[in-house]
Protein backbone atom coordinates (compact mmCIF):
# COMPACT_ATOMS: atom_id res chain seq x y z
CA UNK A 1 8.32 5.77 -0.72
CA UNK A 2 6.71 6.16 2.81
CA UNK A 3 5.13 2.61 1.58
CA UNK A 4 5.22 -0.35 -0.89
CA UNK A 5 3.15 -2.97 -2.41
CA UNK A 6 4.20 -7.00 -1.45
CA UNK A 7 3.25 -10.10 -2.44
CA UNK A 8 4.08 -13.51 0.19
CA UNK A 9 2.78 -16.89 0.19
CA UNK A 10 2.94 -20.51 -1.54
CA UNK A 11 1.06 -21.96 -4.76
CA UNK A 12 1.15 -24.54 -7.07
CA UNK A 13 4.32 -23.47 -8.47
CA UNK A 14 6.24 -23.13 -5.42
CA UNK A 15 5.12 -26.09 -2.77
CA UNK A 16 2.96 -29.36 -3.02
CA UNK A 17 -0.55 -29.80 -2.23
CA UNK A 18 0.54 -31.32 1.26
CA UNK A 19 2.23 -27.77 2.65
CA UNK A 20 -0.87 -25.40 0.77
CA UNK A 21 -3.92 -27.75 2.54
CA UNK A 22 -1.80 -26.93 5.91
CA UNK A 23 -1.76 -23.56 4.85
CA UNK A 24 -4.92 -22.93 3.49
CA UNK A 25 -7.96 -21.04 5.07
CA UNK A 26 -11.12 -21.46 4.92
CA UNK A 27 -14.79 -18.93 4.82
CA UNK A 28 -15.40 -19.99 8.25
CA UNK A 29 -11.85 -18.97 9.99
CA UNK A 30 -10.98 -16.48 7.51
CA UNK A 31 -12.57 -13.41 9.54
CA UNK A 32 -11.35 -14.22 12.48
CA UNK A 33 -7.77 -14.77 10.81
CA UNK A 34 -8.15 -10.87 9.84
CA UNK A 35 -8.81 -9.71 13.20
CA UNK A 36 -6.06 -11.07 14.86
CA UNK A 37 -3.62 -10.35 12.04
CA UNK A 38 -5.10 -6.26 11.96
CA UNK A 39 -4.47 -6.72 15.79
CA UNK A 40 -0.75 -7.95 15.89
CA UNK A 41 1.48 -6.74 12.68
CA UNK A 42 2.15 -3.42 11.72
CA UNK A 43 1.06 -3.69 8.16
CA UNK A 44 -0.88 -0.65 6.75
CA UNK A 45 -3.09 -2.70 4.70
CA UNK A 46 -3.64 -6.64 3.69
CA UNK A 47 -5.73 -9.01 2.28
CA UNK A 48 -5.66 -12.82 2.08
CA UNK A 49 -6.24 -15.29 -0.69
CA UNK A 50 -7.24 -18.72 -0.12
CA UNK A 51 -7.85 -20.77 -3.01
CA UNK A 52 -6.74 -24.71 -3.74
CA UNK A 53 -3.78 -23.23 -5.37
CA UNK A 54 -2.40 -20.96 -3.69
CA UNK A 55 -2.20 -18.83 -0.13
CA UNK A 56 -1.04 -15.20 -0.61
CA UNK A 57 -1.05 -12.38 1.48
CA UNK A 58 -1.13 -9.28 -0.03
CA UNK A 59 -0.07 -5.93 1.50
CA UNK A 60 1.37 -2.27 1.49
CA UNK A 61 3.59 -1.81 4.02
CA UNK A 62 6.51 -0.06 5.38
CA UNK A 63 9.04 -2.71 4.29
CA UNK A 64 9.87 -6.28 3.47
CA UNK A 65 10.31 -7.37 7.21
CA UNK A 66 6.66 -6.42 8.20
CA UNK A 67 5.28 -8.37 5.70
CA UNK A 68 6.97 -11.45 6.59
CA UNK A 69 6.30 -10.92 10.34
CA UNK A 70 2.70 -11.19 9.12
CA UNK A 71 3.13 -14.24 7.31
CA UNK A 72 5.43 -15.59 10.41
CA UNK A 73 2.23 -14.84 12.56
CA UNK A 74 -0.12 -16.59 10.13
CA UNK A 75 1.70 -20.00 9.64
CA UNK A 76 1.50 -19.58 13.38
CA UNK A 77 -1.86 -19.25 13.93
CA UNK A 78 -2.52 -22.43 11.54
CA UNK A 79 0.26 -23.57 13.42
CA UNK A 80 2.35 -24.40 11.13
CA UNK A 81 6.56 -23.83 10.74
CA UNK A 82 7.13 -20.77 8.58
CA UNK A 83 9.76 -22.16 6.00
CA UNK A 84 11.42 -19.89 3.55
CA UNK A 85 11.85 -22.50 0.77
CA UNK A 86 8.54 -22.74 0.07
CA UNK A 87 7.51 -19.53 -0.14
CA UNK A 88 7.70 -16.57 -2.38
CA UNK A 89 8.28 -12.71 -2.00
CA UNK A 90 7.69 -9.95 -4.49
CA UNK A 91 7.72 -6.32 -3.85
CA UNK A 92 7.00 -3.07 -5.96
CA UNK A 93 6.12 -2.80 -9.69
CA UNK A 94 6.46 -6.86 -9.36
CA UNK A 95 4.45 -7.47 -6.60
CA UNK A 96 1.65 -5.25 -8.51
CA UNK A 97 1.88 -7.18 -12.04
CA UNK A 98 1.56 -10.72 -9.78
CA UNK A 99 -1.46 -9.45 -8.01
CA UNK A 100 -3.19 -8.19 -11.60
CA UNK A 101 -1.92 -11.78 -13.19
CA UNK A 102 -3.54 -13.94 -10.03
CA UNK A 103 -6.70 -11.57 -10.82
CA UNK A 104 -6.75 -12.75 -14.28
CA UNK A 105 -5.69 -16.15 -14.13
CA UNK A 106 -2.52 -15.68 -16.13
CA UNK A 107 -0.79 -17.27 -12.58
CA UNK A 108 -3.30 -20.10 -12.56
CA UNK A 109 -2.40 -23.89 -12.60
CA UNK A 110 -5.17 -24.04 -15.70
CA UNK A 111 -4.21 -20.85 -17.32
CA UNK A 112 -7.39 -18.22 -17.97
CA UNK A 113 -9.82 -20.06 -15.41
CA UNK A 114 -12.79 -17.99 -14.74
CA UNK A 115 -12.91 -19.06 -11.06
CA UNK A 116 -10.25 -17.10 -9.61
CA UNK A 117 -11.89 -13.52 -10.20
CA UNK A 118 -14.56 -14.63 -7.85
CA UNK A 119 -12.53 -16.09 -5.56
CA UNK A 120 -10.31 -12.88 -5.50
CA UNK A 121 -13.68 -10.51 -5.49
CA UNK A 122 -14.72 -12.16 -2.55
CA UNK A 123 -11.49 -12.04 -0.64
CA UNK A 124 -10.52 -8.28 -1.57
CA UNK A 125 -14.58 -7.07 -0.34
CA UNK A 126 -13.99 -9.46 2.89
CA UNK A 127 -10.63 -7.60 4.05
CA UNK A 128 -12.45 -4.52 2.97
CA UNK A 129 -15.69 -5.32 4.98
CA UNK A 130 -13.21 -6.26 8.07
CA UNK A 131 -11.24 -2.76 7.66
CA UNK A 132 -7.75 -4.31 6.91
CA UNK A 133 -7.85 -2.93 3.37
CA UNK A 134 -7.78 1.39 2.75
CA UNK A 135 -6.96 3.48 0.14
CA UNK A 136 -4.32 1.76 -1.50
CA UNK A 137 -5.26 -1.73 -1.35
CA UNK A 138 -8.45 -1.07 -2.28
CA UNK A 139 -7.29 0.95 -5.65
CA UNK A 140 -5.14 -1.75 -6.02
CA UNK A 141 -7.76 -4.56 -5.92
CA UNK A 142 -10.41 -2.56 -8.20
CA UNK A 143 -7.31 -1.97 -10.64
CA UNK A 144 -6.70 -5.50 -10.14
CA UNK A 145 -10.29 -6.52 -11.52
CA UNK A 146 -9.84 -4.11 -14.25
CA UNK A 147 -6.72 -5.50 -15.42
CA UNK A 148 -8.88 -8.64 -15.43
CA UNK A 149 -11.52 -7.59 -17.48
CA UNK A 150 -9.13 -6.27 -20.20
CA UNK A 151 -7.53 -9.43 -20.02
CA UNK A 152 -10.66 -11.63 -19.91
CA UNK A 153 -12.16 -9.20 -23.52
CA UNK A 154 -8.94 -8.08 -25.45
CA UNK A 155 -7.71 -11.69 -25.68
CA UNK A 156 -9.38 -15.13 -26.84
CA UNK A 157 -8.17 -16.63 -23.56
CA UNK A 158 -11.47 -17.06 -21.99
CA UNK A 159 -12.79 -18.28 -25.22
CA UNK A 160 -10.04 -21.49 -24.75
CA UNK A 161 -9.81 -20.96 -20.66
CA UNK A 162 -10.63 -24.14 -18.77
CA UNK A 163 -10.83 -25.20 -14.95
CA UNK A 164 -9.60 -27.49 -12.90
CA UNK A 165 -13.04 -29.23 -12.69
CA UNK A 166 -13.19 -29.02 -16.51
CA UNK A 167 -9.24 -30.71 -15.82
CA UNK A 168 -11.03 -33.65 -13.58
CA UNK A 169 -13.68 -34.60 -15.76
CA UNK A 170 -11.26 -34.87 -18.97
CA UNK A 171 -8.83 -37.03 -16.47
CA UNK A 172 -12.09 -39.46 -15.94
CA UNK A 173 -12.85 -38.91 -19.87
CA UNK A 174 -9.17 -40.23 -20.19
CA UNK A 175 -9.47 -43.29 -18.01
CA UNK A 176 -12.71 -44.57 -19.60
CA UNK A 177 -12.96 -43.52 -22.72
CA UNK A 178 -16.58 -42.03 -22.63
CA UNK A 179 -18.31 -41.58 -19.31
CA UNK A 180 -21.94 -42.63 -21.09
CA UNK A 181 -22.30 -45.88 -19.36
CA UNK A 182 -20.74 -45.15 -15.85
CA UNK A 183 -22.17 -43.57 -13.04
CA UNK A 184 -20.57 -40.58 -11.38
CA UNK A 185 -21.09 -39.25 -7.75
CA UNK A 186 -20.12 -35.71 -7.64
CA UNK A 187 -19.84 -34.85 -3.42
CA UNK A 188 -20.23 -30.76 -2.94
CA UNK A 189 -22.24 -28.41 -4.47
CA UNK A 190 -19.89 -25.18 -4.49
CA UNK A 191 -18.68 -22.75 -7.62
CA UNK A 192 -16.12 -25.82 -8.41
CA UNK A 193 -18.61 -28.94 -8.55
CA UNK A 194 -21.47 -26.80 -10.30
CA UNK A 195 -18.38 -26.28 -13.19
CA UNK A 196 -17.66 -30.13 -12.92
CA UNK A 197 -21.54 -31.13 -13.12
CA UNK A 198 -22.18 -29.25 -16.21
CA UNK A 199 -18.95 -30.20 -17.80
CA UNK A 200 -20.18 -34.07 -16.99
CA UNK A 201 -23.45 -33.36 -18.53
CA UNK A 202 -21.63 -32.66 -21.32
CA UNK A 203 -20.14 -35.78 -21.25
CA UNK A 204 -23.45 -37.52 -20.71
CA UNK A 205 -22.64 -39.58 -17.94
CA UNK A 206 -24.96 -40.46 -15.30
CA UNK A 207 -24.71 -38.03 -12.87
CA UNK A 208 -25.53 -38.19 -9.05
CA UNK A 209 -25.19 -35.18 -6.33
CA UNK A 210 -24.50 -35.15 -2.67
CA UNK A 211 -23.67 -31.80 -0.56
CA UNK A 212 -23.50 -31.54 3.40
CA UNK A 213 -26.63 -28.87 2.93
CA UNK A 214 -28.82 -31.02 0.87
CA UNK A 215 -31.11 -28.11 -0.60
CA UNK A 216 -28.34 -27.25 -1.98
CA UNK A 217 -27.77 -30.21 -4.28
CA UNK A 218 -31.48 -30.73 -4.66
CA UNK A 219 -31.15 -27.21 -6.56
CA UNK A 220 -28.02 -28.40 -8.55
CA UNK A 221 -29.46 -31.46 -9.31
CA UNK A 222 -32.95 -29.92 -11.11
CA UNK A 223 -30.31 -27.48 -13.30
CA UNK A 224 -28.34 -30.22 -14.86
CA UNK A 225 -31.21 -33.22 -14.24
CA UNK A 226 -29.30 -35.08 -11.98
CA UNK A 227 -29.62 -37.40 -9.08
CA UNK A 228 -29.33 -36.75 -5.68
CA UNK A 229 -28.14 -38.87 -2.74
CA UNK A 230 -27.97 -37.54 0.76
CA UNK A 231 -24.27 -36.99 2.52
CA UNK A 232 -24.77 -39.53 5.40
CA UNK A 233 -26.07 -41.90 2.96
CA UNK A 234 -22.44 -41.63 1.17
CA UNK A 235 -20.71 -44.53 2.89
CA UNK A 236 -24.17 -47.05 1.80
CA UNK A 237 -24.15 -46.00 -1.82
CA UNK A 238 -20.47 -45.28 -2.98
CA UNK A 239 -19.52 -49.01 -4.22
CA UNK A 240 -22.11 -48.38 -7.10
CA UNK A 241 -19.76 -45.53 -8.81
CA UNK A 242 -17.22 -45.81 -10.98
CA UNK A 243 -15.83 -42.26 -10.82
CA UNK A 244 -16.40 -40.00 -7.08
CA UNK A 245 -15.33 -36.75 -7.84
CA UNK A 246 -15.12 -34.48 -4.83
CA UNK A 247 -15.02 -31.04 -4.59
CA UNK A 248 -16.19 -29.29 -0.86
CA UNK A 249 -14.60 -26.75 2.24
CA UNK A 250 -14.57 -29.20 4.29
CA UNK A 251 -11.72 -29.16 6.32
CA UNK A 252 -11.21 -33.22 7.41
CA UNK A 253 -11.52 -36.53 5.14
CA UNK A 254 -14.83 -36.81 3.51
CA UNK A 255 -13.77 -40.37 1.95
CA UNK A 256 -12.44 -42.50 4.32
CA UNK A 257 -10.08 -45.40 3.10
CA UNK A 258 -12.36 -47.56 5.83
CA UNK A 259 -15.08 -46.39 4.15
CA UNK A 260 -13.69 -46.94 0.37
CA UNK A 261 -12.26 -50.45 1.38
CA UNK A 262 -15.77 -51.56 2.01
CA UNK A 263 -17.12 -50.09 -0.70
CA UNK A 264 -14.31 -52.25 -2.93
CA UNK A 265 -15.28 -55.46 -1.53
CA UNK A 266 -18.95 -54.67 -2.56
CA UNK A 267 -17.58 -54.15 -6.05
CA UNK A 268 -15.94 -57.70 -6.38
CA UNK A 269 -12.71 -55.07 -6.86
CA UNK A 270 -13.89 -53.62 -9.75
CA UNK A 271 -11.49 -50.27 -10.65
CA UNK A 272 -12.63 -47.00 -8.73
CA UNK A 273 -11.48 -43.44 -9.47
CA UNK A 274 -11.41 -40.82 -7.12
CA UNK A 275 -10.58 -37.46 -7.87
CA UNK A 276 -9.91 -34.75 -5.00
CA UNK A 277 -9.55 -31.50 -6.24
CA UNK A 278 -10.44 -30.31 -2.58
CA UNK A 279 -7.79 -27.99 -0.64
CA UNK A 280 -7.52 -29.52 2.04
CA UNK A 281 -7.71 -32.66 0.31
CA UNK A 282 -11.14 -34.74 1.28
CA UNK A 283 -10.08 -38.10 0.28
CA UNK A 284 -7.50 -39.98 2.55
CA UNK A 285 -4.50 -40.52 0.75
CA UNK A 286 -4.28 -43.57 2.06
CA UNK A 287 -6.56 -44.76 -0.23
CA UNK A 288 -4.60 -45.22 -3.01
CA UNK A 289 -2.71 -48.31 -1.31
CA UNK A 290 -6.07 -50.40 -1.53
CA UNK A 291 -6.46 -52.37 -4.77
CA UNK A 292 -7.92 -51.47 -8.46
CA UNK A 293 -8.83 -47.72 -6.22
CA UNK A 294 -6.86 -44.77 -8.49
CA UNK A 295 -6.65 -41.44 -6.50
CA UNK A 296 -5.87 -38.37 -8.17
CA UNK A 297 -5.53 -34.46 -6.50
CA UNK A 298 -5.15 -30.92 -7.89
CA UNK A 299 -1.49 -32.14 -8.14
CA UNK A 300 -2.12 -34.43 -10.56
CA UNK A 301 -4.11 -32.79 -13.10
CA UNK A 302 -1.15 -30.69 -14.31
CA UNK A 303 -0.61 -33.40 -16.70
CA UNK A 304 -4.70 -32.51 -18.46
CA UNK A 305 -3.76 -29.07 -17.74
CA UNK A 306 -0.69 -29.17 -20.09
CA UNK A 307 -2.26 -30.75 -22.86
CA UNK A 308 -4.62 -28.01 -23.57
CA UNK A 309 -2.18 -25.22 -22.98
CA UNK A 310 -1.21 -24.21 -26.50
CA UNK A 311 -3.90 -21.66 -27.38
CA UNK A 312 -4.20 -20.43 -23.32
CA UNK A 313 -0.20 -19.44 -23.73
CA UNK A 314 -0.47 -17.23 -27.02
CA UNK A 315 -3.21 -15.51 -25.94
CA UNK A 316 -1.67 -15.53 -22.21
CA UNK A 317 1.48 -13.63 -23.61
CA UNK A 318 -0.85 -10.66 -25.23
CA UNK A 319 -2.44 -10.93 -21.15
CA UNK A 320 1.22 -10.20 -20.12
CA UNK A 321 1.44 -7.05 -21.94
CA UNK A 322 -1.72 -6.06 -20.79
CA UNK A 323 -0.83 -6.35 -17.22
CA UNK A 324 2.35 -4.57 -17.62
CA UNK A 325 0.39 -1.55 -18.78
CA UNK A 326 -2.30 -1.59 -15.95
CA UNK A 327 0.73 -2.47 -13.58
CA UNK A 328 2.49 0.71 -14.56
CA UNK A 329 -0.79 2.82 -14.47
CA UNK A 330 -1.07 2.20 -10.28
CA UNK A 331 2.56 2.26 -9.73
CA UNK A 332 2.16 5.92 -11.00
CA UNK A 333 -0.50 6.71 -8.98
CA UNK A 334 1.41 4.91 -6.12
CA UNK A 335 4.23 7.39 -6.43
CA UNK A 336 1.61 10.71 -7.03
CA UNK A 337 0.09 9.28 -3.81
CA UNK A 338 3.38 10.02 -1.88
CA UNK A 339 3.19 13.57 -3.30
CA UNK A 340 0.16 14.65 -2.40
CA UNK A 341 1.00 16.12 1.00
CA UNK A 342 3.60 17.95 -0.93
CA UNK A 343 1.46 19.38 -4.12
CA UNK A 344 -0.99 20.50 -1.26
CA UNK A 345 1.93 22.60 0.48
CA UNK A 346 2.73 24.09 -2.69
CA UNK A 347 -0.89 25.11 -3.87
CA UNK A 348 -1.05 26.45 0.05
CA UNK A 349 1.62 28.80 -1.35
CA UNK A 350 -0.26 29.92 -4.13
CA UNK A 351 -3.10 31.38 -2.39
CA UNK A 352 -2.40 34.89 -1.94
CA UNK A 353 0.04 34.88 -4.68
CA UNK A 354 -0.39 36.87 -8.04
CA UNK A 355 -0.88 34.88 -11.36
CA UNK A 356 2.61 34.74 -12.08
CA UNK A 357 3.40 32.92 -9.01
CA UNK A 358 0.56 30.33 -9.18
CA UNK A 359 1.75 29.80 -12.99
CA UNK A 360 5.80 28.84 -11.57
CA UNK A 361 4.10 26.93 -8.92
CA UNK A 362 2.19 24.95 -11.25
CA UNK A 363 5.03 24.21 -13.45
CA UNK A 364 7.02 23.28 -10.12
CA UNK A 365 4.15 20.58 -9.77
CA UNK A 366 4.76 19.49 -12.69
CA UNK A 367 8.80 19.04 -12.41
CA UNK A 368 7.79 17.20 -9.38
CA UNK A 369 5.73 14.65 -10.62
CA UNK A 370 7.71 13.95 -13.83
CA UNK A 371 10.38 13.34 -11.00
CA UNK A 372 10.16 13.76 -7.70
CA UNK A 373 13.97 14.07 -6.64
CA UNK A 374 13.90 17.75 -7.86
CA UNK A 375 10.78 18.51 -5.01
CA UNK A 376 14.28 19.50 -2.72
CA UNK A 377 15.37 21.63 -5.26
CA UNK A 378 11.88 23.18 -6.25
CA UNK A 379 11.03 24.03 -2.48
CA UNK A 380 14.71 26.00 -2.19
CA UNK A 381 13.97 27.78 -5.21
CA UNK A 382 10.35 28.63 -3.89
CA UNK A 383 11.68 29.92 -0.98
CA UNK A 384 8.72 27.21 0.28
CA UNK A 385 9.22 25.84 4.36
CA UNK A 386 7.88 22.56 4.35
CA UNK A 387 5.51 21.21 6.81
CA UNK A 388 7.57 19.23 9.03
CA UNK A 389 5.29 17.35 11.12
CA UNK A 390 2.78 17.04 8.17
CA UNK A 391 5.01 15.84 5.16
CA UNK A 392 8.17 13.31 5.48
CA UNK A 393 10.37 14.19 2.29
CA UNK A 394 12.71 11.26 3.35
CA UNK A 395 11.48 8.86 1.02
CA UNK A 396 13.04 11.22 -1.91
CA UNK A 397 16.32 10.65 -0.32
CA UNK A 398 15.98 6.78 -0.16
């Protein structure tokens, strides 16, 4: 074919939290990421997703070595070494299935979470908005939502999907018990601490919000009946909670282990979790050397995750099947995509041909597309020149 579908990058499966934070991209860069990738590669079309899971660049191209020039050039714009080992590389009818399974969270750390269709709807109509997406990419990405959909309403999986915030507050349900008596500060406001609030109202635990844009967790705060505290007032406050569970973009260390070591000694030591499920990561690691403080990241949720994986994985498997099918559906219009230039030559023919002819030519079509190495064959027969400069037949030959 004159062009293929690939799949490159890292996730949770394939490198630790440390490599994807140095990886990752955030709303703010992500535009001008776009620009200067559309600018330097040679890759027809791309997109990039940027979640706390995974980094994947998404393309059709020409061939396997384009795509990883692009991914060279990103690791160097975030200026980071581009190391094989970490990374993964699909291409074709595989590449295709892992893009519809990422849609649908079959790929995700917390199997079926609903988060990652937004998160991929936002970065597919971004690339598209910035031009680096065309026609096949963007049938790709719309298929890619469909196969979600089917997923998300011919299994039970979203009926027994849960999140990674739904992960973090069972990880705090697991340390204490119940969360009824103990107050919880919940720092950022996004699609991943709204999930966590209302899973922590569940819990009934007392609940109190901070965000860098304070509206913003003002409004939070009045949905669930929560508490709000103001992000510079942080550092004053934090020795009074027994569980901080943060969730924001922000791209440097929200929790400080300065600022958690005085909060300890205000505590008289008492035990502190904090749970950063942030990518970057917005707790200093270092944290976790000071005494009776308990850190936990995305990382360390797998452990929740797998515990509640039983049901996710049976319906998961009837996802797989599902995905296949929609898989196979593009991959076929992939291929008719190549022969359009060619069916177009042929119904050229047809024109001022009697009904006989346009019936053989017709059939010819059809040979073609059943299998397009005969379209050689079909055009001697035909007696049909091809247009050189308009149609390249060598992808029949490769």
């Amino acid at each position: 074919m004159a062009g293929d579908i690939y799949a490159i990058g890292l996730n949770h499966k394939t490198a630790s939290v440390e490599l994807r934070e140095k990886l990752s991209c955030n709303t703010s860069e992500l535009d001008s990421i776009l620009h200067i990738l559309k600018a330097s590669t040679n890759v027809k079309e791309f997109m990039l997703l940027s979640t706390c899971n995974r980094l994947e660049f998404y393309a059709y191209a020409s061939d396997e070595k384009q795509v990883f020039e692009a991914f060279r050039r990103y690791a160097e714009i975030k200026n980071q070494h581009f190391d094989n080992s970490h990374f993964f590389l699909k291409a074709g009818k595989e590449a295709v299935a892992h893009i519809f399974k990422v849609a649908s969270g079959l790929d995700s750390m917390v199997i079926g979470e609903p988060q990652i269709v937004a998160q991929f709807k936002e970065a597919f109509f971004k690339a598209k908005a910035l031009g680096t997406t065309g026609k096949v990419m963007n049938r790709l990405c719309q298929n890619a939502l469909h196969a979600s959909k089917r997923v998300r309403y011919e299994t039970g999986i979203s009926k027994s999907a849960v999140s990674v915030s739904y992960a973090a507050v069972e990880l705090a349900k697991r340390i204490f018990g119940e969360l009824k008596n103990h107050k919880v500060l919940l720092i950022g406001a996004g699609e991943m601490g709204e999930l966590a609030a209302i899973y922590l109202q569940r819990s009934g635990a007392s609940i109190y919000i901070s965000n860098r844009t304070y509206e913003r967790a003002v409004s939070l705060a009045e949905r669930i009946k929560a508490n709000v505290i103001r992000f510079d007032e942080i550092e004053r406050f934090l020795y009074e909670f027994d569980v901080v569970l943060v969730s924001t973009g922000a791209q440097g260390y929200v929790i400080t282990k300065d600022v958690v070591s005085k909060a300890m000694k205000k505590r008289y030591y008492k035990p502190i979790f904090l749970i950063d499920i942030s990518v970057p990561r917005n707790i200093e690691p270092s944290c976790a050397d000071l005494d009776s403080v308990f850190l936990y990241n995305v990382d360390d949720l797998k452990e929740v995750v797998e515990n509640n994986l039983s049901n996710r994985i049976q319906e998961a498997k009837k996802g797989e099947f599902i995905i296949l099918d929609e898989a196979d559906k593009f991959y076929k219009w992939l291929e008719n995509l190549e022969l359009e230039p060619i069916i177009i030559n042929m119904l050229d023919y047809t024109k001022n041909g009697s009904k006989d002819c346009k019936k053989i030519v017709y059939r010819a079509i059809k040979l073609i597309r059943e299998n397009k190495e005969y379209t050689p064959l079909v055009f001697e027969l035909l007696g049909i020149k091809s247009k050189e400069k308009e149609i390249d037949y060598g992808f029949i030959e490769r």
